[in-house]
N, C-alpha and C. Protein backbone atom coordinates (compact mmCIF):
# COMPACT_ATOMS: atom_id res chain seq x y z
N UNK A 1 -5.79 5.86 3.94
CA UNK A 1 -6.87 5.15 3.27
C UNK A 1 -7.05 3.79 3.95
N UNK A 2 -8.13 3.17 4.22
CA UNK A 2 -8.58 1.76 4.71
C UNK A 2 -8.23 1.06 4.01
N UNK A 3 -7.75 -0.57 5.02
CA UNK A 3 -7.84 -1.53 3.77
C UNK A 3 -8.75 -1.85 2.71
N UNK A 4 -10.26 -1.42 3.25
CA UNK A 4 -11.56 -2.18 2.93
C UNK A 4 -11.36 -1.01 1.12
N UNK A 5 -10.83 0.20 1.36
CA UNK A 5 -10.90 1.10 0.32
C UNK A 5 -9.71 0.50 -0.82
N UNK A 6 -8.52 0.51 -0.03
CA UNK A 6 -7.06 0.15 -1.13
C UNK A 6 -7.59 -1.30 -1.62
N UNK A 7 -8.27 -2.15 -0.84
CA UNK A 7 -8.47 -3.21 -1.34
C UNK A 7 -9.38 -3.42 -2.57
N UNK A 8 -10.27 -2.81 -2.45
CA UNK A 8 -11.60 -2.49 -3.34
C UNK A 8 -11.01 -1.52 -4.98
N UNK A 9 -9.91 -0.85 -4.39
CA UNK A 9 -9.17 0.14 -5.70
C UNK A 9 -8.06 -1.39 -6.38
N UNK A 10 -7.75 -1.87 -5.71
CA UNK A 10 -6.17 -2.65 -6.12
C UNK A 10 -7.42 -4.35 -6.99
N UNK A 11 -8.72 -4.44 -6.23
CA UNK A 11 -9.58 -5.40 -7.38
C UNK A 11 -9.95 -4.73 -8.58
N UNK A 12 -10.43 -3.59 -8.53
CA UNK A 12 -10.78 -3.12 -9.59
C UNK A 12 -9.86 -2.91 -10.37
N UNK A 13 -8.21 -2.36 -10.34
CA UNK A 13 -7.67 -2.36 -11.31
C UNK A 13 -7.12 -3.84 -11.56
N UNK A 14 -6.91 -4.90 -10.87
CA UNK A 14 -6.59 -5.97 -11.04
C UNK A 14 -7.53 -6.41 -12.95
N UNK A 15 -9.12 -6.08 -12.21
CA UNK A 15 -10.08 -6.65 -13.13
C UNK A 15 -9.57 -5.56 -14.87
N UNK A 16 -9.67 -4.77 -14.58
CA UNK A 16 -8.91 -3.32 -15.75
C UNK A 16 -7.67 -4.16 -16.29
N UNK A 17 -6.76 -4.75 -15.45
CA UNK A 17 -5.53 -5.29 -15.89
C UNK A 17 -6.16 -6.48 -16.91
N UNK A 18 -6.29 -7.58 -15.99
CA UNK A 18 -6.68 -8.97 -16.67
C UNK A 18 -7.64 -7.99 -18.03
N UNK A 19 -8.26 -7.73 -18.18
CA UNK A 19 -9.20 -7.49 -19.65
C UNK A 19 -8.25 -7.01 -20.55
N UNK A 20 -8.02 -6.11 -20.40
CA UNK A 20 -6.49 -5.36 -21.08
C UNK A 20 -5.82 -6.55 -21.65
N UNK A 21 -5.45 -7.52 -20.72
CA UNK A 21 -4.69 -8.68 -21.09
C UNK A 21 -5.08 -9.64 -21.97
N UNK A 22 -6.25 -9.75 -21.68
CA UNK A 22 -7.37 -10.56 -22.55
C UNK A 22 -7.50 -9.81 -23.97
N UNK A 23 -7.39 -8.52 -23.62
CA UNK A 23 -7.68 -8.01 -25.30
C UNK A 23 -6.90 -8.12 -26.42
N UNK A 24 -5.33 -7.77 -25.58
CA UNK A 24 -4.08 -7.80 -25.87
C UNK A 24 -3.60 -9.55 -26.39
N UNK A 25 -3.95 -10.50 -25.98
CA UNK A 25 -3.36 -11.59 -26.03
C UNK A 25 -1.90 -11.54 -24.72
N UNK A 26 -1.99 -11.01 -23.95
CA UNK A 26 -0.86 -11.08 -23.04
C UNK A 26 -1.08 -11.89 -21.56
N UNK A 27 -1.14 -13.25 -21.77
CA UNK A 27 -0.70 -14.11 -20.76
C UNK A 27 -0.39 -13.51 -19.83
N UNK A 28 0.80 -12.57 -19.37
CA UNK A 28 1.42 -12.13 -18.35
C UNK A 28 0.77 -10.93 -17.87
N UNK A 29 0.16 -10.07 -18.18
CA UNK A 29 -0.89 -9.02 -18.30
C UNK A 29 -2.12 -10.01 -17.05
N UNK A 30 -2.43 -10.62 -17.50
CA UNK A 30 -3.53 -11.12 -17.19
C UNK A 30 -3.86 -11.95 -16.09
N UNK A 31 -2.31 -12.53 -16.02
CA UNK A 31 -1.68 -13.25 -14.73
C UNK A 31 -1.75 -12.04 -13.69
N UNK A 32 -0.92 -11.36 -14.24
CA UNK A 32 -0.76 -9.94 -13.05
C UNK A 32 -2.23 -9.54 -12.04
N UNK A 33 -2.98 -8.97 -13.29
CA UNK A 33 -4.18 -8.95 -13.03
C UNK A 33 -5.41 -9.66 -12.14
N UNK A 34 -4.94 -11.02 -12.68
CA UNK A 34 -5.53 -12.12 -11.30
C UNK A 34 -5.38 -11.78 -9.88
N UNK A 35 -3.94 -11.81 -9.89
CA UNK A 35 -2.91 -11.78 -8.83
C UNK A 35 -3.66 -10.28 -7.89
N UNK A 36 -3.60 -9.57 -8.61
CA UNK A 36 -3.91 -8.11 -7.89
C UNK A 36 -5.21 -8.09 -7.52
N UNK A 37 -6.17 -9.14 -8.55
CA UNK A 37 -7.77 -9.17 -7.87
C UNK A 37 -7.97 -9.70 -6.55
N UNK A 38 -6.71 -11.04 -6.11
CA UNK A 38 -6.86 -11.71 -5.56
C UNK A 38 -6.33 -11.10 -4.17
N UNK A 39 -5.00 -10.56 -4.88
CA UNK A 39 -4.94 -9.29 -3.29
C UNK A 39 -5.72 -8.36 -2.73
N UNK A 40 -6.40 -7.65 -3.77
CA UNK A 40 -7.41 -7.17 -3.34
C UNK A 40 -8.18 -7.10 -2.81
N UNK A 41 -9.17 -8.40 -2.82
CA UNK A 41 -10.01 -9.08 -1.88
C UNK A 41 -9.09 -9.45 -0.81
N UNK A 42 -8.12 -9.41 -0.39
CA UNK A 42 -7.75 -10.32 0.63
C UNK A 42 -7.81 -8.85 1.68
N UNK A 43 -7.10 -8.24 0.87
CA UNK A 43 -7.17 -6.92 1.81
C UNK A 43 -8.28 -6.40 2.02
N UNK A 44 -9.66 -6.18 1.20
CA UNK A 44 -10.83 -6.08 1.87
C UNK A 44 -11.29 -6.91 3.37
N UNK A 45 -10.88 -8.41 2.91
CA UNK A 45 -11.06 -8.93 4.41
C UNK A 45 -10.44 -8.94 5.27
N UNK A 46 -9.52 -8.33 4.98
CA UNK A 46 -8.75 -8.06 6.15
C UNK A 46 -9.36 -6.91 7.03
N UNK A 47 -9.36 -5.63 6.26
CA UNK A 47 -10.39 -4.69 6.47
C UNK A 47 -11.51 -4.97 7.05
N UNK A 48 -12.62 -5.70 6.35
CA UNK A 48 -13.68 -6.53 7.21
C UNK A 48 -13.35 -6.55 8.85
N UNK A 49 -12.46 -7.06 9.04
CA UNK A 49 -11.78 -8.29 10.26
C UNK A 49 -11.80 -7.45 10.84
N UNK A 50 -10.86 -6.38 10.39
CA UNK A 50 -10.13 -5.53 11.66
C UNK A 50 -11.52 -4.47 12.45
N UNK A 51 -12.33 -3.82 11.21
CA UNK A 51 -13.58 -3.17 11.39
C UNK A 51 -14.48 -3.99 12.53
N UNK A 52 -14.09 -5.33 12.19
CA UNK A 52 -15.34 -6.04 13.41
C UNK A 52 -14.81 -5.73 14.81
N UNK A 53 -12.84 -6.54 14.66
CA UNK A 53 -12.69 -6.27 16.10
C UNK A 53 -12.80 -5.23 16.76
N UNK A 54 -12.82 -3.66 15.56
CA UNK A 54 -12.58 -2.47 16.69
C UNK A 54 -14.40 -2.39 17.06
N UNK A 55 -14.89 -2.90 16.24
CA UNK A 55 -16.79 -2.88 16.71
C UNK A 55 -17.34 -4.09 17.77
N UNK A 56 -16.56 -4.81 18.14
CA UNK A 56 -16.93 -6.15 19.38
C UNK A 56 -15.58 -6.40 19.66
N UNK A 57 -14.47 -6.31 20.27
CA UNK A 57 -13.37 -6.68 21.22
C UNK A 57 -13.52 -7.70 21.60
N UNK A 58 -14.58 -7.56 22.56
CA UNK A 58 -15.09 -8.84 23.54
C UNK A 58 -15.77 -10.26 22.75
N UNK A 59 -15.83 -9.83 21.91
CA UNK A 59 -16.23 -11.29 21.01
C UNK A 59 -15.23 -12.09 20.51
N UNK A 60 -14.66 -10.96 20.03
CA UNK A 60 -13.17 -11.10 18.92
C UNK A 60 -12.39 -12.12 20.20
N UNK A 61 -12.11 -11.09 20.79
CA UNK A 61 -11.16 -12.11 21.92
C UNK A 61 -11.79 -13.34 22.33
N UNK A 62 -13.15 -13.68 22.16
CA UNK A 62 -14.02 -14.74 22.85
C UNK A 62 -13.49 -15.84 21.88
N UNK A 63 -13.55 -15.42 20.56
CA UNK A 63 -13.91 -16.54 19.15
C UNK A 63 -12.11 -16.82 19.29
N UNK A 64 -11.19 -15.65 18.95
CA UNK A 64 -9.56 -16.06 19.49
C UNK A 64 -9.43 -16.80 20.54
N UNK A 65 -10.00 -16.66 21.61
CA UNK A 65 -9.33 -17.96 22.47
C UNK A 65 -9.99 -18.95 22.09
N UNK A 66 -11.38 -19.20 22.06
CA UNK A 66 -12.00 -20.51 21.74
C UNK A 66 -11.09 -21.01 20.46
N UNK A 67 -10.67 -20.25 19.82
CA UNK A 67 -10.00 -21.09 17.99
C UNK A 67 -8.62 -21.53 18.89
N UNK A 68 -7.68 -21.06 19.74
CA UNK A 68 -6.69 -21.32 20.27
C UNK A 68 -6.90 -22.55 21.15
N UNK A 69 -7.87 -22.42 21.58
CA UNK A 69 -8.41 -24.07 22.50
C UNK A 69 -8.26 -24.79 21.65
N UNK A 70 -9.09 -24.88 20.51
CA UNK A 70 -9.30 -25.81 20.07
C UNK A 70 -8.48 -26.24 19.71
N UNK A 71 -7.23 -25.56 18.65
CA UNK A 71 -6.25 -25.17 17.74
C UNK A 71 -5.12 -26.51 18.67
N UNK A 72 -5.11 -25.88 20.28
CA UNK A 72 -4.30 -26.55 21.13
C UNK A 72 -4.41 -28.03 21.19
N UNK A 73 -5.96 -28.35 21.51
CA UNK A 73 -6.61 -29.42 21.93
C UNK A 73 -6.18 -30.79 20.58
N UNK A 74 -6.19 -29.95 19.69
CA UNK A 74 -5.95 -30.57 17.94
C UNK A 74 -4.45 -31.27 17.71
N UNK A 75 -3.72 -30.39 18.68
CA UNK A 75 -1.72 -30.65 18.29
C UNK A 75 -1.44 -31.23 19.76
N UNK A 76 -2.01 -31.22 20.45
CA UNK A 76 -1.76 -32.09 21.62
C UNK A 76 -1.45 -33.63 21.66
């Protein structure tokens, strides 16, 4: 399964969790829930990311070195 998919399944139950929690009065329920929305999305963009580089290489690597120039130019 893709990230862009596990990510998109692991927000939605995040959001299922937190309400549950909310209904319940359970603080910790709801915390969880955040937590898992927030992974969720992260792993969608990650997904995003990776989908671009295998669709432009040559960019990807363009925008990576330029961020590494700069990145360099910054701690120098």
């Amino acid at each position: 399964m893709s990230d862009r998919l596990q990510g998109t399944a692991r927000d939605l139950g995040g959001r299922v969790q937190e309400t549950v929690g909310n209904l319940a009065g359970d603080t910790k329920t709801q915390a969880e829930g955040m937590y898992n929305q927030a992974a969720g999305q992260a792993q969608q963009a990650m997904g995003q990311f990776g989908d671009m580089v295998k669709s432009q290489p040559v960019a990807s690597i363009a925008v990576a070195l330029g961020l590494g120039y700069i990145l360099g130019r910054l701690t120098a």
